[in-house]
N, C-alpha and C. Protein backbone atom coordinates (compact mmCIF):
# COMPACT_ATOMS: atom_id res chain seq x y z
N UNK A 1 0.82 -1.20 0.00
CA UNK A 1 0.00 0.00 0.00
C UNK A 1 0.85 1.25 0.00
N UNK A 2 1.78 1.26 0.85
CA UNK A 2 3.08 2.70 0.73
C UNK A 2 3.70 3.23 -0.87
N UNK A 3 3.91 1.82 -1.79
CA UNK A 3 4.18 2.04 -3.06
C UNK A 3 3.36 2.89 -3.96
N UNK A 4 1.92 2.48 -3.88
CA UNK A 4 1.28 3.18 -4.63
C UNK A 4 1.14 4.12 -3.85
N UNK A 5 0.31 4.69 -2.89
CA UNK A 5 0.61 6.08 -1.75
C UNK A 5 1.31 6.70 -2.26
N UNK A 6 2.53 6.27 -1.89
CA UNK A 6 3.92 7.38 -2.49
C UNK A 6 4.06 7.46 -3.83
N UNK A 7 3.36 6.79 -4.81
CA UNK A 7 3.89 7.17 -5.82
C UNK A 7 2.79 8.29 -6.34
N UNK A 8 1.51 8.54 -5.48
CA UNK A 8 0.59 9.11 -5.54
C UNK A 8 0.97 10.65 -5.42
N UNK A 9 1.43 10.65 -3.85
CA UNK A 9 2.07 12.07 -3.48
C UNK A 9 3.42 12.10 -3.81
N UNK A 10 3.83 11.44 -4.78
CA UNK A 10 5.24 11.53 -5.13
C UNK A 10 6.41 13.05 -4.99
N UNK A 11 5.40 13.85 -6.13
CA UNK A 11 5.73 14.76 -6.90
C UNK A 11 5.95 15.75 -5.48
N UNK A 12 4.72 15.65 -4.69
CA UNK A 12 4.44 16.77 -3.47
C UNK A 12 5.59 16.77 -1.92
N UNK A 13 5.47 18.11 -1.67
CA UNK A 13 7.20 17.76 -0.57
C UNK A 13 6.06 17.41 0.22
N UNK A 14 7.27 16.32 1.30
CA UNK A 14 6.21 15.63 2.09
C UNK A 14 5.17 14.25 2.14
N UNK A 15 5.44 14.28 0.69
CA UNK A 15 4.53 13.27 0.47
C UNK A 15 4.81 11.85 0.86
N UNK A 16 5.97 11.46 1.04
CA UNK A 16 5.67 9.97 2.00
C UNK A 16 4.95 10.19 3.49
N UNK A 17 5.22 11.19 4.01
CA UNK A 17 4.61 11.70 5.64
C UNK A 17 3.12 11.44 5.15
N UNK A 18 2.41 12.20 3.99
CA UNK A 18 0.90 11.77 3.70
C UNK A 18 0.70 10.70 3.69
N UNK A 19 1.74 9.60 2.59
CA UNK A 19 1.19 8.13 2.93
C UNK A 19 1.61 7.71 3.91
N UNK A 20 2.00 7.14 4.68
CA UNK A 20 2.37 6.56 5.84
C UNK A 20 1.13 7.31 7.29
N UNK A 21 0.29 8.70 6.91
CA UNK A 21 -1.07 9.00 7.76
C UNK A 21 -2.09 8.18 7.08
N UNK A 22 -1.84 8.27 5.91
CA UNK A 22 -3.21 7.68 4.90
C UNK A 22 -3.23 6.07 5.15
N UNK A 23 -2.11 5.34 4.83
CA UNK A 23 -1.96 4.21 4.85
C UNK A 23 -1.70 3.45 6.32
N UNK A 24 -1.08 4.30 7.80
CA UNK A 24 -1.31 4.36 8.57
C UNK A 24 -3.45 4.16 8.91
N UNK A 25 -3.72 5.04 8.39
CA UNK A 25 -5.13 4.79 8.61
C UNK A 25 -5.84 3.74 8.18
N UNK A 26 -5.47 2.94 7.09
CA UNK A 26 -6.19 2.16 6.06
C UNK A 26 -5.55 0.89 7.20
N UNK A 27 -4.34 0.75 7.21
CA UNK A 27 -4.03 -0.21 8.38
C UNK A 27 -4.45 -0.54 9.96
N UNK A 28 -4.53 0.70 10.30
CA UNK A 28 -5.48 0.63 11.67
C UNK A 28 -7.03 0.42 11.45
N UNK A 29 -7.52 0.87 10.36
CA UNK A 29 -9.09 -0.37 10.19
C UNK A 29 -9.16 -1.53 9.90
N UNK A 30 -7.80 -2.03 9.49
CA UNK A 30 -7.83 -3.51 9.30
C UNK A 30 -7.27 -4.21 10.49
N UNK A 31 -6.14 -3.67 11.49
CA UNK A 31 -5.47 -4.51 12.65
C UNK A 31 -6.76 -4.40 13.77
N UNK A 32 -6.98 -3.03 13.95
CA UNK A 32 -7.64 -2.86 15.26
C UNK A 32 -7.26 -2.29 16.14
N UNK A 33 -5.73 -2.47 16.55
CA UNK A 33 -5.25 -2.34 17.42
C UNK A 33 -3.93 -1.63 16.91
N UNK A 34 -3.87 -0.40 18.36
CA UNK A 34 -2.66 0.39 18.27
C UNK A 34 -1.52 0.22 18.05
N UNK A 35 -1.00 -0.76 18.91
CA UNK A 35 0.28 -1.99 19.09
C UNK A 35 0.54 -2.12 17.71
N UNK A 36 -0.14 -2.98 16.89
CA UNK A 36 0.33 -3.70 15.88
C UNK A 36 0.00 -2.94 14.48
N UNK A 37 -0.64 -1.48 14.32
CA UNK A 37 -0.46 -0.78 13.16
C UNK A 37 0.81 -0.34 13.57
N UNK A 38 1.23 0.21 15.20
CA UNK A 38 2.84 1.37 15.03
C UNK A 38 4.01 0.05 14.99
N UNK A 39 3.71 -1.39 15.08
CA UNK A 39 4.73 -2.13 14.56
C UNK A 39 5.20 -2.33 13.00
N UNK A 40 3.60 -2.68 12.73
CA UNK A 40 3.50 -2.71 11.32
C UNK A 40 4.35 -1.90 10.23
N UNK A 41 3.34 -0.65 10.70
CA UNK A 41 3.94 0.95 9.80
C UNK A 41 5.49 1.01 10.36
N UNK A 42 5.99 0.75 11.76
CA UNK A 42 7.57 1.12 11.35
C UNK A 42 8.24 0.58 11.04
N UNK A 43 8.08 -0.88 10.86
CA UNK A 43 8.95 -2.12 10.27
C UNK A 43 8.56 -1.90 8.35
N UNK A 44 7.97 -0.94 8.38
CA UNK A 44 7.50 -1.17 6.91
C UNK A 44 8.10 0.49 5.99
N UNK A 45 7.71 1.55 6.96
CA UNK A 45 7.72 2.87 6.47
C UNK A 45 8.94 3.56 7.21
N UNK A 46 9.45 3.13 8.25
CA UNK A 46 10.30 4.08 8.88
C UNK A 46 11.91 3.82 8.01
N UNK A 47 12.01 2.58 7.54
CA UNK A 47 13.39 2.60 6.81
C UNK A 47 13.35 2.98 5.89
N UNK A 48 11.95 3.37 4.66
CA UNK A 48 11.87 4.07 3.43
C UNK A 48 11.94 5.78 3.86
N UNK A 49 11.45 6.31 5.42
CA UNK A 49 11.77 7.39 4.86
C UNK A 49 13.16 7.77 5.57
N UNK A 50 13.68 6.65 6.18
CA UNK A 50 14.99 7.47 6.44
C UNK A 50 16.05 7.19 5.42
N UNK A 51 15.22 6.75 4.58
CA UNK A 51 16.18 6.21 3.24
C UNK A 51 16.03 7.66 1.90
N UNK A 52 15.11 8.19 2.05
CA UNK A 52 14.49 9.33 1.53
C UNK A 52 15.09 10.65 2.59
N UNK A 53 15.72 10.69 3.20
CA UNK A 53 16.62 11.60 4.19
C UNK A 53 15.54 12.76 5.11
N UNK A 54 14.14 12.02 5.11
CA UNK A 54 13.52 12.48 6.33
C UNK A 54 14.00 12.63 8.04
N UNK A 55 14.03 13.27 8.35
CA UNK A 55 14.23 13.94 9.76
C UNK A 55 14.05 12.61 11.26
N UNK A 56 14.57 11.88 11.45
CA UNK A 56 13.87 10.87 12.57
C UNK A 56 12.76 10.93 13.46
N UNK A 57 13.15 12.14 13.97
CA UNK A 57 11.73 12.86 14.91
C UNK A 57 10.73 13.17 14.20
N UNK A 58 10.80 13.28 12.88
CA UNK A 58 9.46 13.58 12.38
C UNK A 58 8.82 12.57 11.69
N UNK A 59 9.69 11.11 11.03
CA UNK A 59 9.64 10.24 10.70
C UNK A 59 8.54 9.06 12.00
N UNK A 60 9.42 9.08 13.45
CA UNK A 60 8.75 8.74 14.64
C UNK A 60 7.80 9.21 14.87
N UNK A 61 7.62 10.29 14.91
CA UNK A 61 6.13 11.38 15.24
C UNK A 61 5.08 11.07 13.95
N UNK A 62 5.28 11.25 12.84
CA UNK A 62 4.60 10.12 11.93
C UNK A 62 3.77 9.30 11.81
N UNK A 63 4.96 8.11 12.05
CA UNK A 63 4.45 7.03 12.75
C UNK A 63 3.51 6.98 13.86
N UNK A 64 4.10 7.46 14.62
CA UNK A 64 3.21 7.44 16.52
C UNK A 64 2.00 8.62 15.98
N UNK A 65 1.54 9.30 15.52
CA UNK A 65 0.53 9.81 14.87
C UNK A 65 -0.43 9.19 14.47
N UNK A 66 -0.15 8.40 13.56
CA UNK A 66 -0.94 7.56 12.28
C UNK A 66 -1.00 6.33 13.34
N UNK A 67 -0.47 6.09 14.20
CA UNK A 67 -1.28 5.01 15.28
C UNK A 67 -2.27 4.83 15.98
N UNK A 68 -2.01 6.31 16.40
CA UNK A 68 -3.66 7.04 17.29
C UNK A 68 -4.48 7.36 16.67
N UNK A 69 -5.17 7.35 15.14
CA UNK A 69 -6.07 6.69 14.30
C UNK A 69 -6.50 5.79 14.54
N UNK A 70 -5.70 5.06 15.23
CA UNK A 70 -6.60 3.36 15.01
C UNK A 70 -7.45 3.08 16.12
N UNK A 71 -7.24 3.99 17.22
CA UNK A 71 -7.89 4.04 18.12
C UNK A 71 -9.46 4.51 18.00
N UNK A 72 -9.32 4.85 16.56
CA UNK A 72 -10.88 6.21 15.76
C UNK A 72 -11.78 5.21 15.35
N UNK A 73 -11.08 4.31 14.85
CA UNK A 73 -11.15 3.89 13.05
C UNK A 73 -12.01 2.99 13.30
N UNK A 74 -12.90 2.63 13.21
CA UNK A 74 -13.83 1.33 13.36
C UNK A 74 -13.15 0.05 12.29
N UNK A 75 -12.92 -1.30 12.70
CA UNK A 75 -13.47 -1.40 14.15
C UNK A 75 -12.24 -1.86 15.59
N UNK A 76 -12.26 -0.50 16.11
CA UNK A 76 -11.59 -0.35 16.92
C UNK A 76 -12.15 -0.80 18.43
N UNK A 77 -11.27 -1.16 19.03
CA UNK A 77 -11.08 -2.05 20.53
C UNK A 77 -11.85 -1.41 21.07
N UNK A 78 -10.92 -0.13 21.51
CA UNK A 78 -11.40 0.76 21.91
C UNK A 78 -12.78 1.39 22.38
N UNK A 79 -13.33 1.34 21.00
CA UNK A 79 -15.22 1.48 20.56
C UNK A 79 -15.89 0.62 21.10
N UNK A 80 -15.21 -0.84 20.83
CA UNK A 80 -16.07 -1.83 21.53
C UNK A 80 -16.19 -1.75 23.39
N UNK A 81 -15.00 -1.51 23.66
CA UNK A 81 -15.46 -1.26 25.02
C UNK A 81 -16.14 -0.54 25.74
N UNK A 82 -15.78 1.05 24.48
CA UNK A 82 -16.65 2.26 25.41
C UNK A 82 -17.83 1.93 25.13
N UNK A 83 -18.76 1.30 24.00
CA UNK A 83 -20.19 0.76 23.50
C UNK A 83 -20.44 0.24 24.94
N UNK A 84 -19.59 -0.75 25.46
CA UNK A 84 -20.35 -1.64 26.19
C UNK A 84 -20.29 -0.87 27.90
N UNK A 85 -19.40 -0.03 27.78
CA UNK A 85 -19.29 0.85 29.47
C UNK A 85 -20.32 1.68 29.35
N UNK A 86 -20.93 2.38 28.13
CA UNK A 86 -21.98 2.87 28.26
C UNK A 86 -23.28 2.05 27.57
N UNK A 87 -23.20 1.04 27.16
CA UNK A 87 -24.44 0.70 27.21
C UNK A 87 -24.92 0.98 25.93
N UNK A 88 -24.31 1.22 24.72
CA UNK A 88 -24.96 1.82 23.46
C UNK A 88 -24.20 0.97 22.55
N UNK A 89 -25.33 0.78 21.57
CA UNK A 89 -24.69 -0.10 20.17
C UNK A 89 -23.11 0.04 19.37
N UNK A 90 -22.70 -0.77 19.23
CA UNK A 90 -21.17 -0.82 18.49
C UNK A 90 -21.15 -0.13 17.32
N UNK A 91 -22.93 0.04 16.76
CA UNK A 91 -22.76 0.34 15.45
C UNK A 91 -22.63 1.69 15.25
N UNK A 92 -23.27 2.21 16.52
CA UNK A 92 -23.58 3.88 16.61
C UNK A 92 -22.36 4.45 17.09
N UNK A 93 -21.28 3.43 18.07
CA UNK A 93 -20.09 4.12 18.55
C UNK A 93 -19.02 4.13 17.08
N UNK A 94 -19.31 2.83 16.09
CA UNK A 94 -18.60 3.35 14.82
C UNK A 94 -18.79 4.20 14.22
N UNK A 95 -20.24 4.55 13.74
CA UNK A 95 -20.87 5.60 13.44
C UNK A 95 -20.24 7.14 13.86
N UNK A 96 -20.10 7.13 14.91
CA UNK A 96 -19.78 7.90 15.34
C UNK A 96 -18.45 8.34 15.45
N UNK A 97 -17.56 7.51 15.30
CA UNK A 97 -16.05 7.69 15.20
C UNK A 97 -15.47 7.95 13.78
N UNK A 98 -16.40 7.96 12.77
CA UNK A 98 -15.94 8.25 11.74
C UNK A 98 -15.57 9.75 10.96
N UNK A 99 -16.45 11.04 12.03
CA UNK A 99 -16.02 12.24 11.42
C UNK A 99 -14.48 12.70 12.51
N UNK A 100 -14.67 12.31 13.94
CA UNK A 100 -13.33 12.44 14.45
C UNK A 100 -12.12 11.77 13.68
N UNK A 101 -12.59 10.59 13.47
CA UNK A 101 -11.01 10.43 12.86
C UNK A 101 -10.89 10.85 11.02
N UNK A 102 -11.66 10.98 10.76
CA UNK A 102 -11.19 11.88 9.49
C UNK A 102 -10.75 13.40 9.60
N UNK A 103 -11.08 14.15 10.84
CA UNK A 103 -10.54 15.26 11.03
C UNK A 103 -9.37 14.81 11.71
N UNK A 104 -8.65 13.91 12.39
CA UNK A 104 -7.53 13.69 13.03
C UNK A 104 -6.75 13.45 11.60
N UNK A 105 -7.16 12.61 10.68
CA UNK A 105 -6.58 12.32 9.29
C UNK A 105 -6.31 14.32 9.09
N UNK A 106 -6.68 14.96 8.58
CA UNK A 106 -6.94 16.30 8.12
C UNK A 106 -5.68 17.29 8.99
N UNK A 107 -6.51 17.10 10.25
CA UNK A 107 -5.01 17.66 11.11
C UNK A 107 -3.42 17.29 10.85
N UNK A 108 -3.31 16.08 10.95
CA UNK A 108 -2.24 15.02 10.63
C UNK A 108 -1.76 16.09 9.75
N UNK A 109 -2.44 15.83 8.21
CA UNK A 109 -2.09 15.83 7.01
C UNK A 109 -1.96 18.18 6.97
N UNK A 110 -2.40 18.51 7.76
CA UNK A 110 -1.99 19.87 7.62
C UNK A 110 -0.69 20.41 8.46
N UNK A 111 -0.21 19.30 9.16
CA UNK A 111 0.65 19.72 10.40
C UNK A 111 2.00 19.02 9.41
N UNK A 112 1.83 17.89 8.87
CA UNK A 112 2.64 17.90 7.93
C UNK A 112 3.04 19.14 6.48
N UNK A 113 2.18 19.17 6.02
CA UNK A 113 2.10 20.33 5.20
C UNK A 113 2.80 21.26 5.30
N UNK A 114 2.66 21.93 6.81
CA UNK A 114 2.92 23.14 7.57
C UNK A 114 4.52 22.53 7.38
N UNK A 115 4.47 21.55 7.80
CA UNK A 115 6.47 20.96 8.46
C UNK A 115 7.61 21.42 7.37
């Protein structure tokens, strides 16, 4: 998924930091869990961009960014538990997690921008 991503925002400065939020995200709706997207994404993305002569701290921050998505992203752990501490459907706590974490996507992707 990083290949095509990056070859997407290729052209744009910055643009592996976009894929690695984007694809960071697409991965935390499929794991679930926090743990194993920021293993995933840095065993996968952190040696392409320090190979691309990105900054470490911003490369790490990145990463650890695009993790705390997955905490948003349905279907997240997370959701399932708070559904059940309060007592309300899983479907409505996904429901509901879907405009926060597209503005966390948005933030991400402007704080990079800004960088």
């Amino acid at each position: 998924m990083l290949g095509p991503m990056g070859q997407l925002f290729g052209p744009v400065r910055g643009g592996l930091g976009y894929s690695v939020i984007i694809v960071g995200f697409i991965l935390g709706a499929i794991t679930g869990t926090v743990a194993g997207q920021v293993i995933a994404m840095a065993l996968i993305s952190l040696p392409v961009m320090i190979r691309y002569g990105y900054n470490m701290r911003y490369a790490t921050g990145v990463l650890a960014a695009s993790g705390t998505i997955t905490q948003l992203v349905p279907p997240s752990l997370v959701l399932v538990v708070l559904a059940d501490q309060l007592g309300k459907p899983v479907g409505d706590m996904y429901k509901g997690a879907w405009g926060p974490s597209l503005m966390q996507i948005a933030m991400f992707a402007l704080y990079t921008f800004c960088w």
